[in-house]
Protein backbone atom coordinates (compact mmCIF):
# COMPACT_ATOMS: atom_id res chain seq x y z
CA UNK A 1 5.55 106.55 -34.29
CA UNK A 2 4.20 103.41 -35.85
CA UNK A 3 7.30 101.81 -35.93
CA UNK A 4 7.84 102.32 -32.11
CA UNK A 5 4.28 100.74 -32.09
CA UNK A 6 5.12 97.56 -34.06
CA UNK A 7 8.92 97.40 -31.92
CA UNK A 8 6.79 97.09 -28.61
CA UNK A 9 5.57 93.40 -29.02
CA UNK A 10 8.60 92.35 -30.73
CA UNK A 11 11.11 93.21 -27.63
CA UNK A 12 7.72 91.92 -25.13
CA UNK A 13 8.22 88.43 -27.19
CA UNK A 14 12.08 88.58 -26.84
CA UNK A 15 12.08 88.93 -23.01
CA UNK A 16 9.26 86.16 -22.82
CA UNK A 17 12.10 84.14 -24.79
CA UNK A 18 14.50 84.52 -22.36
CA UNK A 19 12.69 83.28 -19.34
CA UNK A 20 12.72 79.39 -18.36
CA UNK A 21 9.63 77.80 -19.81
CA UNK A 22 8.63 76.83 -16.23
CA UNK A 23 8.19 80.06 -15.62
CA UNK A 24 5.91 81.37 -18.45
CA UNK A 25 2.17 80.68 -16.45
CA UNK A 26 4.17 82.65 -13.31
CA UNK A 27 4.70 79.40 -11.07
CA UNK A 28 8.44 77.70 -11.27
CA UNK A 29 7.54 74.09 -12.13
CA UNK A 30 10.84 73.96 -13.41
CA UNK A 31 9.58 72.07 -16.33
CA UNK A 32 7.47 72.83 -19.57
CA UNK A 33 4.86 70.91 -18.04
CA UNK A 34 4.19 72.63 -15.52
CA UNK A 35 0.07 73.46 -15.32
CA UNK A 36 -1.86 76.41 -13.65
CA UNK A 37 -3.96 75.62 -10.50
CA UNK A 38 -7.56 74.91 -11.28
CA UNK A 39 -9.82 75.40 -8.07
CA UNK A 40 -12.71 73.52 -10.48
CA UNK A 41 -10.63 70.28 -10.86
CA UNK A 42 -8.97 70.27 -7.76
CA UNK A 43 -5.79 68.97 -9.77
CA UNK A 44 -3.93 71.15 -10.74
CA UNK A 45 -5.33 71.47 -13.61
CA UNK A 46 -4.84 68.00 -14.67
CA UNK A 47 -8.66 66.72 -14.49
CA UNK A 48 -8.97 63.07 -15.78
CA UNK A 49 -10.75 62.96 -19.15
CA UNK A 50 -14.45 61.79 -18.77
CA UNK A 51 -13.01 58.28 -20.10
CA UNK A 52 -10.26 57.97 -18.34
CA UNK A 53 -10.76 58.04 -14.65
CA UNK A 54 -8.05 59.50 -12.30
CA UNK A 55 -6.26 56.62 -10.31
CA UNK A 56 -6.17 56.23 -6.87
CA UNK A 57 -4.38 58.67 -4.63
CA UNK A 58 -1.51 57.05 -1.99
CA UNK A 59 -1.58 59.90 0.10
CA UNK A 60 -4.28 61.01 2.84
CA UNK A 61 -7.42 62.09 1.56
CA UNK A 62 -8.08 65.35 0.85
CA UNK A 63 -4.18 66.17 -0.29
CA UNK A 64 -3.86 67.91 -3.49
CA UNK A 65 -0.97 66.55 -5.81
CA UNK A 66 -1.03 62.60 -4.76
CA UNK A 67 -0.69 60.37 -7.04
CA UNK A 68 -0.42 56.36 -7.63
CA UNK A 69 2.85 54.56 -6.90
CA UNK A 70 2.67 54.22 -10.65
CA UNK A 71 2.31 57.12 -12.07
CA UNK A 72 4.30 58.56 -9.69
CA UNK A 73 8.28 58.05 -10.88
CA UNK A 74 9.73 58.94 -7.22
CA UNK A 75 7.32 55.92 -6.04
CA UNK A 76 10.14 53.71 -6.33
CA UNK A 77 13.18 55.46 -4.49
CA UNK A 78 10.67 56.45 -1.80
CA UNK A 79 10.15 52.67 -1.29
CA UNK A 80 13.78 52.10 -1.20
CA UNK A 81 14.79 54.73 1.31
CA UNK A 82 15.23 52.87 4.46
CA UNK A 83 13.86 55.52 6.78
CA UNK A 84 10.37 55.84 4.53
CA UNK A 85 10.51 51.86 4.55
CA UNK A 86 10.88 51.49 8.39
CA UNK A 87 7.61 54.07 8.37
CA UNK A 88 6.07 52.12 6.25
CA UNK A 89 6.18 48.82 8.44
CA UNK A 90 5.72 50.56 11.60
CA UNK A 91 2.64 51.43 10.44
CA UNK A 92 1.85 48.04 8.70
CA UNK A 93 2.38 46.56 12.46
CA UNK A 94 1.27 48.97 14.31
CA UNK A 95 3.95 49.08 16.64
CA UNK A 96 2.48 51.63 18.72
CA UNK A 97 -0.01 49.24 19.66
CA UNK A 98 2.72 46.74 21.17
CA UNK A 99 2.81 48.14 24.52
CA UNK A 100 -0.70 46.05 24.95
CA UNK A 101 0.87 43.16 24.66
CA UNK A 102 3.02 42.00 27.55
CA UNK A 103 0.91 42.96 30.00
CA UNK A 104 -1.20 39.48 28.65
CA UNK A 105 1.48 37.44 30.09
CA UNK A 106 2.56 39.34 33.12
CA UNK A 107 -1.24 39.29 33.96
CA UNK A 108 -1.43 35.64 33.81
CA UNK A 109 1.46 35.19 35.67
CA UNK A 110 0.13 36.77 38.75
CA UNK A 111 -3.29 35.43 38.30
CA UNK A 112 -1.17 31.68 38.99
CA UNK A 113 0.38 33.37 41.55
CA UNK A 114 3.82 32.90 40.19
CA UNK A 115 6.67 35.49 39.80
CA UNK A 116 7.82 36.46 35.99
CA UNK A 117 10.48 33.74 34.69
CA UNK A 118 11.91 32.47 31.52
CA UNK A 119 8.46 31.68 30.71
CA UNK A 120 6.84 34.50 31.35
CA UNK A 121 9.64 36.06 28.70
CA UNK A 122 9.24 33.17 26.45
CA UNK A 123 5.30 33.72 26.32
CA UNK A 124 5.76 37.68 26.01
CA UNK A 125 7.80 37.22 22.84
CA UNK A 126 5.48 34.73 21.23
CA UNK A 127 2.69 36.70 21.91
CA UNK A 128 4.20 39.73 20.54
CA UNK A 129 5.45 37.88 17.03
CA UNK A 130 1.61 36.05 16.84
CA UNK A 131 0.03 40.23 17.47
CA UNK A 132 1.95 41.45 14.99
CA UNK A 133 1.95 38.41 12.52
CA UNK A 134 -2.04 39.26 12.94
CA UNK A 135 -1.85 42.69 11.74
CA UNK A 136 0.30 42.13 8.91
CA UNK A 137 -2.54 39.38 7.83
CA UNK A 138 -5.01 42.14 8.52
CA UNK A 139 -3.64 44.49 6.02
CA UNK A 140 -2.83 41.84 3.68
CA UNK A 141 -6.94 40.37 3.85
CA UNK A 142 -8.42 43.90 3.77
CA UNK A 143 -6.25 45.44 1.15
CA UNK A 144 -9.05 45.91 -1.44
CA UNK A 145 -10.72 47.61 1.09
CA UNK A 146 -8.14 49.20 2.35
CA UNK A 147 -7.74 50.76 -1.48
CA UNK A 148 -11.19 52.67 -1.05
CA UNK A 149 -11.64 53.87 2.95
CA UNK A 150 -7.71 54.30 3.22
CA UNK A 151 -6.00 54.80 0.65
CA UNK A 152 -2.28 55.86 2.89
CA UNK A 153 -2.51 52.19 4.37
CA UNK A 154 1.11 50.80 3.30
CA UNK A 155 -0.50 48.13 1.29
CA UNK A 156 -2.93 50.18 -1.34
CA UNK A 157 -0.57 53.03 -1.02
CA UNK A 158 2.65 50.90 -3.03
CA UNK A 159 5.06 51.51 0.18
CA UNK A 160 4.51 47.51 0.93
CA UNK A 161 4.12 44.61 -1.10
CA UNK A 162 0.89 42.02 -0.76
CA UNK A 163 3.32 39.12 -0.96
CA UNK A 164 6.07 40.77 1.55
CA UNK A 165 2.88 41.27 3.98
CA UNK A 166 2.08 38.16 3.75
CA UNK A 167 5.48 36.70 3.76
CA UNK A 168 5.91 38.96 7.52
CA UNK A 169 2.80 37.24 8.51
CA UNK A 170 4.26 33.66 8.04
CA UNK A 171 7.15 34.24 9.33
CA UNK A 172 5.89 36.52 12.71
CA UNK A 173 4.08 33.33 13.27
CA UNK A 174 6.66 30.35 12.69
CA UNK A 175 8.83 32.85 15.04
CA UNK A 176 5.55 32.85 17.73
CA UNK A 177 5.09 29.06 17.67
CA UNK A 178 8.75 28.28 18.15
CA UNK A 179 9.09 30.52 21.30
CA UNK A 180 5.88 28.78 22.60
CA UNK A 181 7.65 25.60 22.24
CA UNK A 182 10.45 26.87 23.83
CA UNK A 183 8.09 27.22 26.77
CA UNK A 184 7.08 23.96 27.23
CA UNK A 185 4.29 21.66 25.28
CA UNK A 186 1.34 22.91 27.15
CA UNK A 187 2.71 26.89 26.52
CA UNK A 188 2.85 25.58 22.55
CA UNK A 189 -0.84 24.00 22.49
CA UNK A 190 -2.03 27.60 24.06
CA UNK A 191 -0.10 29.52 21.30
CA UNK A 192 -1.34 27.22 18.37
CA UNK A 193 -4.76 27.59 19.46
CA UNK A 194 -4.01 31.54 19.22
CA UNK A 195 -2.26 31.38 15.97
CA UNK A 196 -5.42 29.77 14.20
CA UNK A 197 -7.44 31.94 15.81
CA UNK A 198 -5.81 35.18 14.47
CA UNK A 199 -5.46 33.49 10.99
CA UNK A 200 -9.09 32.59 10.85
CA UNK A 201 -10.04 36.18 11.80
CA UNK A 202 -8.38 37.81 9.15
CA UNK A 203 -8.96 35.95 6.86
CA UNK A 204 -12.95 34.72 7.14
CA UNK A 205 -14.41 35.34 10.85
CA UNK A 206 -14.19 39.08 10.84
CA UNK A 207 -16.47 40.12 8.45
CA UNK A 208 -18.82 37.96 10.33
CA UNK A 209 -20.97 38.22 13.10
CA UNK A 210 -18.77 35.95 15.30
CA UNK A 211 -15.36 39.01 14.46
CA UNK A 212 -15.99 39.94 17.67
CA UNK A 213 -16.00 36.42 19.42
CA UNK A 214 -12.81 35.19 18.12
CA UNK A 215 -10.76 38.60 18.87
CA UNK A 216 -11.85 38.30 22.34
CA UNK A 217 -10.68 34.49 22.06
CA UNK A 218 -7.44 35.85 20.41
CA UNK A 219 -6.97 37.74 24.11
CA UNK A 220 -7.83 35.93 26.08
CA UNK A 221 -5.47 32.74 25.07
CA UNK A 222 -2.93 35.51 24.82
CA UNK A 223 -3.31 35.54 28.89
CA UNK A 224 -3.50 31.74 29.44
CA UNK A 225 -0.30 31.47 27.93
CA UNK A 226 1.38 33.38 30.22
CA UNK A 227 -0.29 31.74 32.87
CA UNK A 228 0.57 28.00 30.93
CA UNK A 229 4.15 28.98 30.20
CA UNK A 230 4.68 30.64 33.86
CA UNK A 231 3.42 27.98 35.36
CA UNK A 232 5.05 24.76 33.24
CA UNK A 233 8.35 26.46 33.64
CA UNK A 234 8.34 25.82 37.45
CA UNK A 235 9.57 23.15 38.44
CA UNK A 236 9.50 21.71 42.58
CA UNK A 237 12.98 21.42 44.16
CA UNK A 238 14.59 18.22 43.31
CA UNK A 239 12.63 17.42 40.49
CA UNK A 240 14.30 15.81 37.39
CA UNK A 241 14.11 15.73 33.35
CA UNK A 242 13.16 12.17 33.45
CA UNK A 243 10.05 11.56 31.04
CA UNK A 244 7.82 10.98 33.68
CA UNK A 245 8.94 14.23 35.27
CA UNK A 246 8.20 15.82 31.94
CA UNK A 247 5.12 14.48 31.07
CA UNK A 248 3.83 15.39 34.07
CA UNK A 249 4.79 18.84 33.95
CA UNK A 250 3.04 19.21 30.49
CA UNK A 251 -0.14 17.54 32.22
CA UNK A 252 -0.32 20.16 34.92
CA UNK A 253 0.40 23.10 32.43
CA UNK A 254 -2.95 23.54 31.34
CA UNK A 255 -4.30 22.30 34.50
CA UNK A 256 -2.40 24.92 36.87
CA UNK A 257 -3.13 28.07 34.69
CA UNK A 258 -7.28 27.67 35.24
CA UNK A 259 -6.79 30.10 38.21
CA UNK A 260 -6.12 32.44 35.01
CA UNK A 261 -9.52 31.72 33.70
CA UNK A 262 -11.48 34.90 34.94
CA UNK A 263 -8.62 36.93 34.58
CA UNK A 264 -8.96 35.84 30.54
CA UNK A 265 -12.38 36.48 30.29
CA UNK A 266 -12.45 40.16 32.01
CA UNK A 267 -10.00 40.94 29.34
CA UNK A 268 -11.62 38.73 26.86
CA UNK A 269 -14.91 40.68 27.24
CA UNK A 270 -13.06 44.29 27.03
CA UNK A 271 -11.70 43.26 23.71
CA UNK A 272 -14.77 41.95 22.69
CA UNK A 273 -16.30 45.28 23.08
CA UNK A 274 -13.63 47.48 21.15
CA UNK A 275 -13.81 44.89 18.53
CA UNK A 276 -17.49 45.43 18.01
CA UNK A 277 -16.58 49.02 18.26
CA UNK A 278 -14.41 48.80 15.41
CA UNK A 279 -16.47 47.63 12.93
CA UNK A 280 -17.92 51.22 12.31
CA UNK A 281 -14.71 53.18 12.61
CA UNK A 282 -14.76 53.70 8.41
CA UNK A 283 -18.55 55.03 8.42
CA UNK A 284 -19.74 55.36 11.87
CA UNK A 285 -23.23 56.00 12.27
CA UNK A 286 -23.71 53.86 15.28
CA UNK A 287 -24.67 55.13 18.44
CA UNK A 288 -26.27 52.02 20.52
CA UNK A 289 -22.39 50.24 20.00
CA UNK A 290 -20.41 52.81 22.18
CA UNK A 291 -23.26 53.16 24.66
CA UNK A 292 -23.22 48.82 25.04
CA UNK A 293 -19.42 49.33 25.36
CA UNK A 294 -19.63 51.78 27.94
CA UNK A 295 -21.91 49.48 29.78
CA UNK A 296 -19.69 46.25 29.79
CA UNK A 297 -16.88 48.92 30.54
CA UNK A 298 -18.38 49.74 34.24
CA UNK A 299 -18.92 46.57 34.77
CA UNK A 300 -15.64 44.60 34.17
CA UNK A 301 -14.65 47.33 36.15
CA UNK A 302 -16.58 46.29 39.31
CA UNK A 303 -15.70 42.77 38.27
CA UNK A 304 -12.22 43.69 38.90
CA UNK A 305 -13.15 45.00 42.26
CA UNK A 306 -15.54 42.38 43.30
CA UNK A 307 -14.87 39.23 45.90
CA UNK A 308 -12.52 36.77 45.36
CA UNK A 309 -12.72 34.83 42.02
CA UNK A 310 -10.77 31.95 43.83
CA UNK A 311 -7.27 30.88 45.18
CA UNK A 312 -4.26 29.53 42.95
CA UNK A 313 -4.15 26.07 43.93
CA UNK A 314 -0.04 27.05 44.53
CA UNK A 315 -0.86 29.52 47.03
CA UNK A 316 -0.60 28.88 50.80
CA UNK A 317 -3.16 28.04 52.60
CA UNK A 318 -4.37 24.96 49.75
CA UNK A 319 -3.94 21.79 50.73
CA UNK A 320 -1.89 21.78 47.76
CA UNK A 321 0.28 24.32 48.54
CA UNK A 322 0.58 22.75 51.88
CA UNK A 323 2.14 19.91 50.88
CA UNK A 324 4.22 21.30 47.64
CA UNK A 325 5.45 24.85 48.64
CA UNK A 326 7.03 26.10 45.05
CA UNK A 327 9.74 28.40 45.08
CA UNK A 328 8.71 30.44 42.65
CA UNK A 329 5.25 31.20 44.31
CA UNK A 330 4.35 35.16 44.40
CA UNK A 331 4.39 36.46 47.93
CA UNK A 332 0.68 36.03 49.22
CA UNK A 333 0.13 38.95 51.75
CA UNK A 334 -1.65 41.07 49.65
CA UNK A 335 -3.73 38.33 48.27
CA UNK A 336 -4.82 36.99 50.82
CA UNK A 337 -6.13 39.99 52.02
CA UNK A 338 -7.85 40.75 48.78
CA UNK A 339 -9.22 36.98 48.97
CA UNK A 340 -10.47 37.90 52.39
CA UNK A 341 -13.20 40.01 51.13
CA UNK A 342 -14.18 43.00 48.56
CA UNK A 343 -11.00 44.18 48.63
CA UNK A 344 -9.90 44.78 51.92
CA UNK A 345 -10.49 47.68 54.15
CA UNK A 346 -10.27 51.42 52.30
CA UNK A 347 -6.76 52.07 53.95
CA UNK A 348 -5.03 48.96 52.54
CA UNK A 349 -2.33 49.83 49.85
CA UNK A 350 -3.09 46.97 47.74
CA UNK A 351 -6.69 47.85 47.66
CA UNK A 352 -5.82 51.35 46.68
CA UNK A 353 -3.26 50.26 43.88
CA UNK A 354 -6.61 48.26 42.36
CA UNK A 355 -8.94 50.43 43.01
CA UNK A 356 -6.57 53.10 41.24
CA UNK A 357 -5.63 51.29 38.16
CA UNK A 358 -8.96 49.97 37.59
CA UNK A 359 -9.91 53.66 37.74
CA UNK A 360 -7.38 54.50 35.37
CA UNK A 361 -8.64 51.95 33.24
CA UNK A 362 -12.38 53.61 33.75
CA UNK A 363 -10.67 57.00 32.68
CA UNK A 364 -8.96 55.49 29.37
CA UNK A 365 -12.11 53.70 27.63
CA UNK A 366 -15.23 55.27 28.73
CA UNK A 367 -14.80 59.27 27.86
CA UNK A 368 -14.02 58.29 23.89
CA UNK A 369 -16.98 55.84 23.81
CA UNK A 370 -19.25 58.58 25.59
CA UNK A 371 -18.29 60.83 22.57
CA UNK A 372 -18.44 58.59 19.88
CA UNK A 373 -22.20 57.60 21.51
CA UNK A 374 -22.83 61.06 21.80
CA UNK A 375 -21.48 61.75 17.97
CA UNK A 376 -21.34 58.50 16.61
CA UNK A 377 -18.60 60.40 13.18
CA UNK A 378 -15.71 57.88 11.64
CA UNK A 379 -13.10 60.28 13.98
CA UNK A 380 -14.31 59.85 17.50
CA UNK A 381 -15.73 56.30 16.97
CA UNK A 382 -11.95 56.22 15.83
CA UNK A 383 -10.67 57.41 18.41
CA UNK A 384 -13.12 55.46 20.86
CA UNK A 385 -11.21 52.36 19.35
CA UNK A 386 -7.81 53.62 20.30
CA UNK A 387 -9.14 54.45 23.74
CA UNK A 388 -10.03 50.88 23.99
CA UNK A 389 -6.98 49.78 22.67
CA UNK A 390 -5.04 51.77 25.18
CA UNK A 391 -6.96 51.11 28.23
CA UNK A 392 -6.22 47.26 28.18
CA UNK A 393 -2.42 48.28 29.67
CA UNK A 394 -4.46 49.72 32.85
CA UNK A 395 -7.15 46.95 32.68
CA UNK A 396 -4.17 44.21 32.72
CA UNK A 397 -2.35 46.37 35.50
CA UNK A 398 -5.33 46.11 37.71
CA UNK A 399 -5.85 42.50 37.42
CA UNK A 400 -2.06 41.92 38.14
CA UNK A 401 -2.97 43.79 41.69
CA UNK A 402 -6.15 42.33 42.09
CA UNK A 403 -3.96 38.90 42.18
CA UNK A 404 -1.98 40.40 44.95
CA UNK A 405 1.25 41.31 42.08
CA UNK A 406 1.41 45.09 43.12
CA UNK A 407 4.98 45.25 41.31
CA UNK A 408 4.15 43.10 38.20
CA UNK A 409 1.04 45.91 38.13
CA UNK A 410 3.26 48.81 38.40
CA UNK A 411 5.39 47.56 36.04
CA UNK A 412 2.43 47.40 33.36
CA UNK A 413 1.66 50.53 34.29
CA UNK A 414 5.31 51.33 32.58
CA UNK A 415 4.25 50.75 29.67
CA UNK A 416 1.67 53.75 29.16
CA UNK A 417 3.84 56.53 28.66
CA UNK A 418 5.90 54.63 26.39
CA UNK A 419 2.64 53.79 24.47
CA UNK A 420 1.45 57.24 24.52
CA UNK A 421 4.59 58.62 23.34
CA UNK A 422 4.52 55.96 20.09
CA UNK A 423 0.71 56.86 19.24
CA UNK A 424 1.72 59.72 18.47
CA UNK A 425 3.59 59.07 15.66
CA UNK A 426 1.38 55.82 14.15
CA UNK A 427 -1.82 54.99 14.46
CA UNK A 428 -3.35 52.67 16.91
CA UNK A 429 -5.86 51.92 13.89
């Protein structure tokens, strides 16, 4: 009987031999390092010593098991996969964010009464290489920062490189400029003007008090050039390329996109307000922002709806137009009958397209900002951001019709569901 006794642990120690060492704590780890889960640490068992702190995790916060792009030996084939690199610079870019973009130009177009053209395309593509060269900058400026509040950003994560950030940023821009030029001289002076003001907000202005003021800036050139390079790329019939022909078209660039002016500063003022907005996305705590917001909200909405802001100097019934009739101009019908007072009567289509896009743009922004006033947490003041950031496509849709462009507005309008479909997959923020 004692010998069966002593036999028992020696076969109990032979079948433990047998097994893979992974599987000796009862999880496969398929490794002899593998560690039981310890709730206390939260690691896996791995809790830093008291001297040696854990590093920085490059997934979201909260997930168990991340680890640095150092410490991590898969960090480097993840960053060489192409698919996890083309996720990586989406969100870097934030190409769901694009869609807000042509609408800048298409807006300014009709506010000069002019149909899209070449420049109209020309400006669109500059403005979108100057937005994006702007968010690469904004990664690359805030990536200390970025390393504490959020951690999965490309940057602080390891999936991008500072330098290749800031290499996309140079480039995105040298690529804006030279479509600008493309567009004329006046169409370049607008888009240098906007390149130095999205370089000197990421890198000094927006962790001042005048952020705010030069992102609204930022927008608001974004709409004169389409206006500049829509305008300077009409020429009258008959007209040469002599240099006096030239010249003359880059003096009335700048000159014949001013009707654009209050078109730029209704969408100037909106982006002000998400921009202030913004700033408390990380902590929020701020209640008084979103309710301000919601304020300016209603009323660049009646703005939108309000009496005339003023004629093209292109469109009939100018003495300019009179005596140069350009064949280019946008069709004036509906204008003129939103020029002839608030709107029009309540049965004209064109005042029901504005009236219904500038609702749109009512329903977009204000029910996130009422939330995040209401609850004033990092998520809805986040997602009060993203409303802003999505209501500029009905915002620059409803100026297009207020300028009497019903199908440049529709086509804006386009771009929502296109937008909507992209959030969804990366971040507005």
């Amino acid at each position: 009987m004692r010998r069966r006794r002593n036999a028992l642990p020696a076969v109990l120690a032979a079948a433990l031999s047998v097994l893979p060492p992974g599987r000796r704590n009862g999880y496969s780890h398929g490794g002899p390092t593998a560690v039981t889960d310890d709730s206390l640490s939260g690691a896996g068992g791995t809790a830093p010593a008291p001297d040696r702190p854990e590093p920085p995790s490059v997934g979201r916060p909260g997930e168990q098991g991340a680890h640095t792009a150092v410490g991590r030996p898969e960090a480097a084939s993840d960053r060489g996969e192409p698919r996890q690199r083309l996720r990586a610079w989406a969100e870097l870019l934030r190409v769901s964010a694009l869609f807000s973009v042509p609408g800048d130009a298409l807006a300014g177009a009709a506010a000069v009464g002019r149909r899209p053209g070449r420049g109209t395309a020309l400006a669109i593509g500059a403005s979108l290489c100057l937005y994006e060269a702007g968010m690469a900058l904004n990664d690359w400026a805030d990536r200390d920062e970025d390393a504490v509040d959020r951690p999965h950003r490309p940057i602080p994560s390891g999936r991008i490189s500072p330098a290749a950030a800031l290499g996309a940023a140079g480039v995105l821009t040298a690529a804006g400029l030279a479509l600008a030029a493309r567009a004329g001289r006046p169409a370049l002076t607008v888009a240098t003007g906007l390149a130095a003001t999205v370089w000197a907000y990421d890198l000094h202005l927006k962790h001042t008090k005048a952020g705010p003021a030069a992102m609204a800036a930022a927008r608001s050139l974004d709409l004169l050039l389409g206006a500049t390079a829509t305008a300077t790329g009409v020429r009258a019939p008959g007209a040469g390329s002599s240099p006096d022909n030239v010249a003359a078209a880059a003096r009335g660039g700048l000159t014949a996109s001013l009707p654009a002016l209050p078109a730029a500063l209704v969408l100037g003022a909106h982006t002000y307000g998400v921009t202030a907005v913004s700033r408390h996305e990380t902590q929020g705590g701020s209640t008084g922002t979103p309710l301000a917001v919601l304020a300016t909200t209603t009323a660049l909405a009646a703005a939108v709806l309000r009496e005339s802001w003023g004629r093209a100097p292109d469109r009939p019934g100018t003495a300019r137009a009179d005596a140069d009739v350009s064949v280019n101009a946008y069709p004036v019908t509906a204008a003129r009958r939103l020029d002839a007072g608030p709107l029009g009567k309540v049965t004209d289509p064109a005042r029901l397209l504005a009236v219904t896009l500038t609702g749109a743009y009512l329903r977009t922004a204000g029910p996130p900002l009422l939330h995040a006033a209401l609850n004033p947490s990092p998520p809805l003041t986040q997602r009060a951001v993203g409303g802003g950031i999505r209501a500029m496509i009905p915002l620059q849709a409803a100026l297009a019709a207020r300028a009497g462009a019903p199908a440049t507005a529709l086509a804006v309008m386009g771009l929502v569901p296109l937008a909507r479909s992209l959030a969804r997959k990366v971040s507005l923020t």
